[in-house]
C-alpha atoms as a PDB file:
ATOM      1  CA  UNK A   1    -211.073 -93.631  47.262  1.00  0.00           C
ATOM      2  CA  UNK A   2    -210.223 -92.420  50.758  1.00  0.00           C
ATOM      3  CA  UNK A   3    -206.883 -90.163  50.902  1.00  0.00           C
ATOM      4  CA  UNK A   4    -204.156 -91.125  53.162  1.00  0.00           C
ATOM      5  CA  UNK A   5    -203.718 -89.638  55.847  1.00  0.00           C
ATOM      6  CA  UNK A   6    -200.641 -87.570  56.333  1.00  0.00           C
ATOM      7  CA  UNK A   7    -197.599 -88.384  58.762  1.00  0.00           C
ATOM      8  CA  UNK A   8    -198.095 -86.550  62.130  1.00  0.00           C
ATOM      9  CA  UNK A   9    -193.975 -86.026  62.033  1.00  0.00           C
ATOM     10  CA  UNK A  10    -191.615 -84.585  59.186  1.00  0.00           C
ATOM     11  CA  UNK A  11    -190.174 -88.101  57.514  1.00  0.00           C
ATOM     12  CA  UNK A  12    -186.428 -88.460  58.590  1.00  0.00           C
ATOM     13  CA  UNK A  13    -184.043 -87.792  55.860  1.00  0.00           C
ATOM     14  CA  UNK A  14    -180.153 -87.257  55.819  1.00  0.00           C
ATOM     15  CA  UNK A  15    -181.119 -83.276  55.533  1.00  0.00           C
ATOM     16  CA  UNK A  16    -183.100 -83.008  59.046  1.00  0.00           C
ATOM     17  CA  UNK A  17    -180.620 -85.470  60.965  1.00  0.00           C
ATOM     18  CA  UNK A  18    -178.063 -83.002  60.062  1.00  0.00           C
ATOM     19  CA  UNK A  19    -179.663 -79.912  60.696  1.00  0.00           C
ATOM     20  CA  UNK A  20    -181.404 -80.849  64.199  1.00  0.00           C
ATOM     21  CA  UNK A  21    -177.519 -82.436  64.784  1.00  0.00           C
ATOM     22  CA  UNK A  22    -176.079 -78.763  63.706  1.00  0.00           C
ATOM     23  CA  UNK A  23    -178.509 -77.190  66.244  1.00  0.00           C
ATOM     24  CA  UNK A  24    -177.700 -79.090  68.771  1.00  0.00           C
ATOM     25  CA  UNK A  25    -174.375 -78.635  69.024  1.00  0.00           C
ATOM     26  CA  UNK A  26    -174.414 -74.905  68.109  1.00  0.00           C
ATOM     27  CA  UNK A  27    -176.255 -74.972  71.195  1.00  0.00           C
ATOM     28  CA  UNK A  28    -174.517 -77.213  73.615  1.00  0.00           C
ATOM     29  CA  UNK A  29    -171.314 -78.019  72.275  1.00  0.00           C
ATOM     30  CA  UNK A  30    -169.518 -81.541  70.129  1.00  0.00           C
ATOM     31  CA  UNK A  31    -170.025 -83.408  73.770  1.00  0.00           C
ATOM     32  CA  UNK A  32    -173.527 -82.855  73.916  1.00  0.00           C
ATOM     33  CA  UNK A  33    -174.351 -85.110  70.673  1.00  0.00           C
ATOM     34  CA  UNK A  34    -175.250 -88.775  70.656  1.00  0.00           C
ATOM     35  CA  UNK A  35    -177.362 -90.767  68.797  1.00  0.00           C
ATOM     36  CA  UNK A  36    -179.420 -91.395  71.430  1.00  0.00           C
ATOM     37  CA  UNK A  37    -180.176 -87.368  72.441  1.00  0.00           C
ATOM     38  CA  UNK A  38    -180.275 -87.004  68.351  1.00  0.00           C
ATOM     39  CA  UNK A  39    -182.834 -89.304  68.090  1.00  0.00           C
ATOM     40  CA  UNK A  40    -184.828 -87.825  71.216  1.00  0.00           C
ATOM     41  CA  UNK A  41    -184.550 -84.241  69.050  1.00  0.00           C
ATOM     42  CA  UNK A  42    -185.849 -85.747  66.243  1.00  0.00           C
ATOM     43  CA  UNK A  43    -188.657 -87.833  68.001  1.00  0.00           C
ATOM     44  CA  UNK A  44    -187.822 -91.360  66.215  1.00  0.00           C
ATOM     45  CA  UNK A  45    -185.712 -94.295  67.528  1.00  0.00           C
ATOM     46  CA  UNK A  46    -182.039 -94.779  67.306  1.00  0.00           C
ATOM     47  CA  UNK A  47    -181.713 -97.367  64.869  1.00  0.00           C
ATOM     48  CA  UNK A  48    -183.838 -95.185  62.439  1.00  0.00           C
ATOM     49  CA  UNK A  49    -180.729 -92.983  62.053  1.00  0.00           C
ATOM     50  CA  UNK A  50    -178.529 -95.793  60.893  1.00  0.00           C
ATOM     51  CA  UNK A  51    -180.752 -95.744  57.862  1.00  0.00           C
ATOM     52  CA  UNK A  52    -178.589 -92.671  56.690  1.00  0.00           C
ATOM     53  CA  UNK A  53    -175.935 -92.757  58.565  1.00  0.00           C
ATOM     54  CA  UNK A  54    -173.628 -95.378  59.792  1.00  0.00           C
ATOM     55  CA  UNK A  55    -172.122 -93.581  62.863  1.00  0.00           C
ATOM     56  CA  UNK A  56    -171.973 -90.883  64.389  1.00  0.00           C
ATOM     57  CA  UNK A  57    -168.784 -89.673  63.294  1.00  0.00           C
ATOM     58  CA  UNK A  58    -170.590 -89.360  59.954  1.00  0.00           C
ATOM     59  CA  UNK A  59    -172.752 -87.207  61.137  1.00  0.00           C
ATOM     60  CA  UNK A  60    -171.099 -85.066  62.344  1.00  0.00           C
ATOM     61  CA  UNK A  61    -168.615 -85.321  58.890  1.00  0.00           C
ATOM     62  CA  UNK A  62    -171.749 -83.919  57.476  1.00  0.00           C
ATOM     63  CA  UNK A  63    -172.492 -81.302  60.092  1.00  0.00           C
ATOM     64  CA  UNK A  64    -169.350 -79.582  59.439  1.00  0.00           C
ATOM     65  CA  UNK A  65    -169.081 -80.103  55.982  1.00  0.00           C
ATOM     66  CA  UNK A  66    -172.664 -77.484  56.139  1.00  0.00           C
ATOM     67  CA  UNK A  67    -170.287 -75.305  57.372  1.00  0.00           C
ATOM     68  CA  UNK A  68    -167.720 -75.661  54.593  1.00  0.00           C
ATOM     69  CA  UNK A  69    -169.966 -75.004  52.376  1.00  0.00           C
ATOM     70  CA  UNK A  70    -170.859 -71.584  53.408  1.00  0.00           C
ATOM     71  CA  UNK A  71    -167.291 -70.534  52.375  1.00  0.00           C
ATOM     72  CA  UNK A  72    -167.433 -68.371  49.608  1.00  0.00           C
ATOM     73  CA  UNK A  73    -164.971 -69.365  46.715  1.00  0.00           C
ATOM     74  CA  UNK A  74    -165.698 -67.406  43.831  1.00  0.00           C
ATOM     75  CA  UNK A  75    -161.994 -65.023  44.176  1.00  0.00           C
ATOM     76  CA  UNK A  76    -160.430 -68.046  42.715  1.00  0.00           C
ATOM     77  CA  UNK A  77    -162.445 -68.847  39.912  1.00  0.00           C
ATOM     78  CA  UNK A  78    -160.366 -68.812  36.838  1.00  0.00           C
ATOM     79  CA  UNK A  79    -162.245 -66.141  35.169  1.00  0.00           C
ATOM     80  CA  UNK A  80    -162.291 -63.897  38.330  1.00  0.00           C
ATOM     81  CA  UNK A  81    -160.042 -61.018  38.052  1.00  0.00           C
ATOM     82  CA  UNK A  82    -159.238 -60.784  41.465  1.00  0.00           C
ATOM     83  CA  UNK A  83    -154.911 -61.440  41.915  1.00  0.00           C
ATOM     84  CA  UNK A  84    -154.110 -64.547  44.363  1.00  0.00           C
ATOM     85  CA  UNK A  85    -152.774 -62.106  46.966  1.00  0.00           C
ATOM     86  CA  UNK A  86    -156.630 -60.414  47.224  1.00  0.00           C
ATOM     87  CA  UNK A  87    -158.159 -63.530  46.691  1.00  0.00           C
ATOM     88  CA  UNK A  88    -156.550 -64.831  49.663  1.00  0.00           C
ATOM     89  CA  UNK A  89    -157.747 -62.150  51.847  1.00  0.00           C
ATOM     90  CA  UNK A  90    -161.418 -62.048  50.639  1.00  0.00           C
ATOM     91  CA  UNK A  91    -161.265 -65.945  50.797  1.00  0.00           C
ATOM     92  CA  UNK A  92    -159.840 -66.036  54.706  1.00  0.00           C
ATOM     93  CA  UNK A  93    -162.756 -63.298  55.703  1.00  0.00           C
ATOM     94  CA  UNK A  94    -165.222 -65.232  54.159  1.00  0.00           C
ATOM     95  CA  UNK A  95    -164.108 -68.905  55.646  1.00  0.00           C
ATOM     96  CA  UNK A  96    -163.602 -67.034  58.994  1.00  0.00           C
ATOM     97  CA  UNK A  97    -167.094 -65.603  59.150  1.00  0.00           C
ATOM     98  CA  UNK A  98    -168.411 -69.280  58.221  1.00  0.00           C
ATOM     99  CA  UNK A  99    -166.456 -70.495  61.574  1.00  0.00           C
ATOM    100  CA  UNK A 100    -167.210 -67.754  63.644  1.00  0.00           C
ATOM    101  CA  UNK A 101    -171.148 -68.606  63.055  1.00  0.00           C
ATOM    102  CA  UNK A 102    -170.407 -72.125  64.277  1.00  0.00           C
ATOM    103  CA  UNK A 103    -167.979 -72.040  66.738  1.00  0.00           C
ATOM    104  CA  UNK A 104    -168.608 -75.676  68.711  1.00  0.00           C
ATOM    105  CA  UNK A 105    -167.170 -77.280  65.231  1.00  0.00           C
ATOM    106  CA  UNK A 106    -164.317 -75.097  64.754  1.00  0.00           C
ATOM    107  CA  UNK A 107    -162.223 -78.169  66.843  1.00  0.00           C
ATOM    108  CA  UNK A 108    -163.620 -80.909  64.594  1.00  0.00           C
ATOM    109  CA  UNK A 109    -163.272 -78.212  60.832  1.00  0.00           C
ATOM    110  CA  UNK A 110    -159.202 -77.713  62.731  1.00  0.00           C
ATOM    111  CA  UNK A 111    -158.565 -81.005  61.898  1.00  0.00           C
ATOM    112  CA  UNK A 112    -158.503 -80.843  58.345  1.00  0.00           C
ATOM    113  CA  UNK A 113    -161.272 -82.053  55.325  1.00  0.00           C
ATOM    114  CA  UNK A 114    -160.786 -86.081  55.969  1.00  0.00           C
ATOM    115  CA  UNK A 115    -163.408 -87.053  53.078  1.00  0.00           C
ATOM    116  CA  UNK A 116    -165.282 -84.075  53.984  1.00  0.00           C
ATOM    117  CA  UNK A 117    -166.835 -83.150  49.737  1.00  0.00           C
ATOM    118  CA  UNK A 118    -167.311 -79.438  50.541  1.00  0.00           C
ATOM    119  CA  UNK A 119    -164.112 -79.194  52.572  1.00  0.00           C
ATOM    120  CA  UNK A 120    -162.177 -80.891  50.089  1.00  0.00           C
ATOM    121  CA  UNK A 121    -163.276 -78.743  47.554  1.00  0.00           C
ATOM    122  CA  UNK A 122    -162.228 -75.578  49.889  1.00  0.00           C
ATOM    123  CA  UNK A 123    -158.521 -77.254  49.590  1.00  0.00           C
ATOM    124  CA  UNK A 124    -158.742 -77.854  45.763  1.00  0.00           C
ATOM    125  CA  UNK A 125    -159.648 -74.262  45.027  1.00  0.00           C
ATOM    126  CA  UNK A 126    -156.809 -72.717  46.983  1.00  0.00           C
ATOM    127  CA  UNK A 127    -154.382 -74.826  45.979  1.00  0.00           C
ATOM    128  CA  UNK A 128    -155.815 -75.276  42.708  1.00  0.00           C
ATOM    129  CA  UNK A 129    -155.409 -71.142  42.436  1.00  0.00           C
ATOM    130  CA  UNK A 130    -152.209 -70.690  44.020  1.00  0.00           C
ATOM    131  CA  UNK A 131    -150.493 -72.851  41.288  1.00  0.00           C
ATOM    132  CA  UNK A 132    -152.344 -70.782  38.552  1.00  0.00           C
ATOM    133  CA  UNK A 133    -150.844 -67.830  40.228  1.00  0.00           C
ATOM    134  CA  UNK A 134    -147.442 -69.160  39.377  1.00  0.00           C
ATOM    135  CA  UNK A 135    -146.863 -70.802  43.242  1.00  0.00           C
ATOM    136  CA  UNK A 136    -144.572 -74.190  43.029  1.00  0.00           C
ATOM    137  CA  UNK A 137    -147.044 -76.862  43.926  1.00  0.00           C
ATOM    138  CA  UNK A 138    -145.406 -77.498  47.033  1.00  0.00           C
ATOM    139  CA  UNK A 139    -145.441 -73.584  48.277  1.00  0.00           C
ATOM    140  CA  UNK A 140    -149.151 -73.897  47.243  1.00  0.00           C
ATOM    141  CA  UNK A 141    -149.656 -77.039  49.860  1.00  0.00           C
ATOM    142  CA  UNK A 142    -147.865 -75.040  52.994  1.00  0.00           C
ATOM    143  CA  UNK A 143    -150.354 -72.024  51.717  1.00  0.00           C
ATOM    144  CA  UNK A 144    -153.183 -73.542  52.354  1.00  0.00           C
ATOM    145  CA  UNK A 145    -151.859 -75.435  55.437  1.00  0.00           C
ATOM    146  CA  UNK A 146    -150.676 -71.809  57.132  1.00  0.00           C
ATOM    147  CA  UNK A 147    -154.446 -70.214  56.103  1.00  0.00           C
ATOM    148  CA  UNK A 148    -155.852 -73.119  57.600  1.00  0.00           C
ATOM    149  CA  UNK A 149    -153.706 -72.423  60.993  1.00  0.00           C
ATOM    150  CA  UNK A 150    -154.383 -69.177  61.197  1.00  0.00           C
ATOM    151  CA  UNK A 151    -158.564 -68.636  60.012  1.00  0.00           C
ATOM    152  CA  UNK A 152    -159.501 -71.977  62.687  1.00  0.00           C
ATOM    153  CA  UNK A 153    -156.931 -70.426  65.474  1.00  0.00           C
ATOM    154  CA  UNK A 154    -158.444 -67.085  65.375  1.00  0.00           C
ATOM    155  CA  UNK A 155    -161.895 -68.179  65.653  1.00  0.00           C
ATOM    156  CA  UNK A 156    -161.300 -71.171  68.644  1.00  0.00           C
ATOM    157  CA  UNK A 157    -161.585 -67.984  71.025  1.00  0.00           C
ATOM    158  CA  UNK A 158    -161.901 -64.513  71.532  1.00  0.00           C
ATOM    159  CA  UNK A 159    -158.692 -62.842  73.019  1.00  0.00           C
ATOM    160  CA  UNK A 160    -160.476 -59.716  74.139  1.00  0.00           C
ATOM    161  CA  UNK A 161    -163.493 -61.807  75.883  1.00  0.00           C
ATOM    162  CA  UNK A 162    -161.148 -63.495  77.889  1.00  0.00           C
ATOM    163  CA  UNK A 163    -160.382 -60.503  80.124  1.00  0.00           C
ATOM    164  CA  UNK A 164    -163.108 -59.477  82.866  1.00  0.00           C
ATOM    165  CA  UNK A 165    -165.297 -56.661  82.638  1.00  0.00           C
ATOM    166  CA  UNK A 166    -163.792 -55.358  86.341  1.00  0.00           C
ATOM    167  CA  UNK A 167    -161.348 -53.235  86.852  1.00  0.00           C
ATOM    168  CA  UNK A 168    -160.583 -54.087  90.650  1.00  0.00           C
ATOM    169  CA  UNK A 169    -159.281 -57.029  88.580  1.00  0.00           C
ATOM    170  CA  UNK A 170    -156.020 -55.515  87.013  1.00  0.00           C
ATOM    171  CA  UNK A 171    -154.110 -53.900  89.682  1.00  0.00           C
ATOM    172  CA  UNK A 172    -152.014 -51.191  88.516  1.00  0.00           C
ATOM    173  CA  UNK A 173    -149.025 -52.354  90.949  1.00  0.00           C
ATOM    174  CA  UNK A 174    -149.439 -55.838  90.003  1.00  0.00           C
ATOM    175  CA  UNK A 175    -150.260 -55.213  86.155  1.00  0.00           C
ATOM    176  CA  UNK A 176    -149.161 -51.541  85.166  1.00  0.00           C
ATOM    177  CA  UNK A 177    -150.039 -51.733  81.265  1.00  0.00           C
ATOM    178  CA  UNK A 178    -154.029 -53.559  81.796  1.00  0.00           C
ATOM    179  CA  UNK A 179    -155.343 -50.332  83.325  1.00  0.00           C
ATOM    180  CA  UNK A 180    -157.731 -50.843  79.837  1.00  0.00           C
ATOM    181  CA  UNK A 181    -158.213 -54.675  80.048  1.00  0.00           C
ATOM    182  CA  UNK A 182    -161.633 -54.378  81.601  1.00  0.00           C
ATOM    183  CA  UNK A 183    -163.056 -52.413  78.886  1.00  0.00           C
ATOM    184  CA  UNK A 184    -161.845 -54.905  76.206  1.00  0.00           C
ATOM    185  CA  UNK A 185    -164.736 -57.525  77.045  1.00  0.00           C
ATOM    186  CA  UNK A 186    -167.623 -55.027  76.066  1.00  0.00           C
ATOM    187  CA  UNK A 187    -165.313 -54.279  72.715  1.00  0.00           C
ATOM    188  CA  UNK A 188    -164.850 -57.764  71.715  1.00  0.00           C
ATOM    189  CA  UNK A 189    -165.985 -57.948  68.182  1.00  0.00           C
ATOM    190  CA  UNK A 190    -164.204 -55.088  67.066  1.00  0.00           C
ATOM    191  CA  UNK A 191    -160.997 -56.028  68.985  1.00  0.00           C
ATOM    192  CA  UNK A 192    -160.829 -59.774  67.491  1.00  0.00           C
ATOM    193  CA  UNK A 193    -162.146 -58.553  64.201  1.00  0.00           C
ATOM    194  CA  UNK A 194    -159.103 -56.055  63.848  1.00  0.00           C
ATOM    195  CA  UNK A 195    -156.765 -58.348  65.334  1.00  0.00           C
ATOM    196  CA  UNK A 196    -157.747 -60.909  62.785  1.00  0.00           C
ATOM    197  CA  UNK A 197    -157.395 -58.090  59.924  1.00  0.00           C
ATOM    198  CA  UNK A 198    -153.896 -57.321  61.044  1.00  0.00           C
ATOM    199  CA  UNK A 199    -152.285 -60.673  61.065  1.00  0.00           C
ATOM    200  CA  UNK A 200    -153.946 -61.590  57.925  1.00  0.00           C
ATOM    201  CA  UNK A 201    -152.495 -58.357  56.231  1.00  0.00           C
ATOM    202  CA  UNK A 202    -149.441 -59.404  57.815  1.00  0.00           C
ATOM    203  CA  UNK A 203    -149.104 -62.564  56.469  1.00  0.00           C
ATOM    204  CA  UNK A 204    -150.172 -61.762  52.966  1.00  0.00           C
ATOM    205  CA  UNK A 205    -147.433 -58.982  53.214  1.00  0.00           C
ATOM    206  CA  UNK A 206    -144.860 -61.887  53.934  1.00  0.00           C
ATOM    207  CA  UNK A 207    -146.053 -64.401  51.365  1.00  0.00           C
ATOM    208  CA  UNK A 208    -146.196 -61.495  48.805  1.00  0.00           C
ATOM    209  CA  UNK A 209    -142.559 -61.416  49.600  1.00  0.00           C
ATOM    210  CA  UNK A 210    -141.356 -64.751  48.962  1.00  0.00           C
ATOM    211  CA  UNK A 211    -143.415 -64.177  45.690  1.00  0.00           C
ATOM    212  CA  UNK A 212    -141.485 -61.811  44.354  1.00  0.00           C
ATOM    213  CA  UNK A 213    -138.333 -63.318  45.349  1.00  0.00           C
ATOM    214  CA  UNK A 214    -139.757 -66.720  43.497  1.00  0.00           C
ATOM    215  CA  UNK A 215    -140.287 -64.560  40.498  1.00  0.00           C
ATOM    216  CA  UNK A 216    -137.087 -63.317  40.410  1.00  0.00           C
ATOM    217  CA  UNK A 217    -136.074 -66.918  40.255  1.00  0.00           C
ATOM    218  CA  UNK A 218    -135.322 -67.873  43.598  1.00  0.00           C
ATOM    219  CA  UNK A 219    -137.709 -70.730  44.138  1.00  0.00           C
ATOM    220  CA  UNK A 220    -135.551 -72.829  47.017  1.00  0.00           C
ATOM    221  CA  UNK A 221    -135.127 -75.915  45.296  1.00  0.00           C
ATOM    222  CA  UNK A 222    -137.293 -78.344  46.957  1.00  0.00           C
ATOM    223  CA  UNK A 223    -140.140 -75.861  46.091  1.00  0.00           C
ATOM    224  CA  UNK A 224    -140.387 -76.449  42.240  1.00  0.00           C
ATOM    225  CA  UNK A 225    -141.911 -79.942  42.779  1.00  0.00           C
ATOM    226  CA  UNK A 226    -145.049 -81.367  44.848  1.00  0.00           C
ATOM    227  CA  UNK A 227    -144.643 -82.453  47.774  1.00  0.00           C
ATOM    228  CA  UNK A 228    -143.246 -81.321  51.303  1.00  0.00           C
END
């Protein structure tokens, strides 16, 4: 019996449409995907794709939800001894790093977890811990809506990277305190990196706060049910 002969090309499958669709717009951006250019990456025809996917909005659902799932949730495991306050932090480092890796989808991951699995489970571990930690479920919601605000804002851009790496550029008549903006460019990782450390600490220190207070037995009223 003769063997059959291998394919020349990898078989398509829901894995390699989403990773050729992840490198692609790593590379060039959300605009630069279609399912035309996909389908060019991938060397098949169009229609093939709608074999796994419908659209592609779904595809790119699943692109980003590769992303989500790179966010490391073990701090609020119920059996992890970190408190909620240091889970938070270790939590917001890790989900930053898994946006800053992939920042073309930090736009489309900004808009929330839709039906998203992995992002969905991102939302039902924080709030899921927050209410363990004693939060009112509704305190718990606005948590994980302000962590959300803050982790996808601080990695749409650089702040130090958008200043030029010229110093004819900042005039000391016309800008006396940027004498040092040109050299910020060149430090940009460690600029953005303790910027993002800072408000972070910040933040914690302020929700820590209201925690306390809460303990105390000062929950505002419309915080001790679900809801908004």
């Amino acid at each position: 019996m003769c063997a059959m002969a291998r394919p020349r090309k990898p078989l398509l499958s829901r894995d390699r449409i989403v990773a050729t669709a992840g490198t692609l717009v790593d590379a060039e951006g959300l605009a630069a995907l279609s399912t035309r250019r996909l389908a060019a990456e991938l060397g098949v025809s169009g229609p093939s794709l709608y074999n796994h996917f419908r659209t592609k909005d779904e595809i790119l659902d699943a692109v980003a939800d590769t992303v989500s799932a790179k966010v490391d949730l073990s701090m609020f495991a119920p059996d992890d001894p970190r408190d909620w306050r240091t889970a938070l932090h270790d939590w917001a480092v890790s989900y930053r790093a898994a946006l800053t890796d992939h920042p073309n989808l930090v736009p489309l991951l900004a808009q929330g977890p839709g039906r998203r699995p992995a992002g969905l489970k991102v939302a039902d571990a924080v709030f899921g811990a927050m209410v363990r930690a004693g939060w009112p479920p509704a305190q718990a919601t606005r948590i994980g809506a302000l962590m959300r605000y803050f982790i996808t804002g601080s990695a749409l851009g650089s702040f130090a990277r958008g200043f030029v790496n010229d110093e004819d550029a900042y005039d000391p008549a016309d800008y006396p305190h940027l004498g040092q903006a040109h050299l910020l460019a060149e430090r940009g990782e460690q600029v953005d990196e303790g910027a993002f450390e800072t408000g972070l600490r910040a933040l914690l220190d302020g929700l820590a706060m209201q925690y306390e207070a809460g303990i105390r037995g000062t929950w505002p009223k419309q915080d001790s049910t679900n809801g908004s």
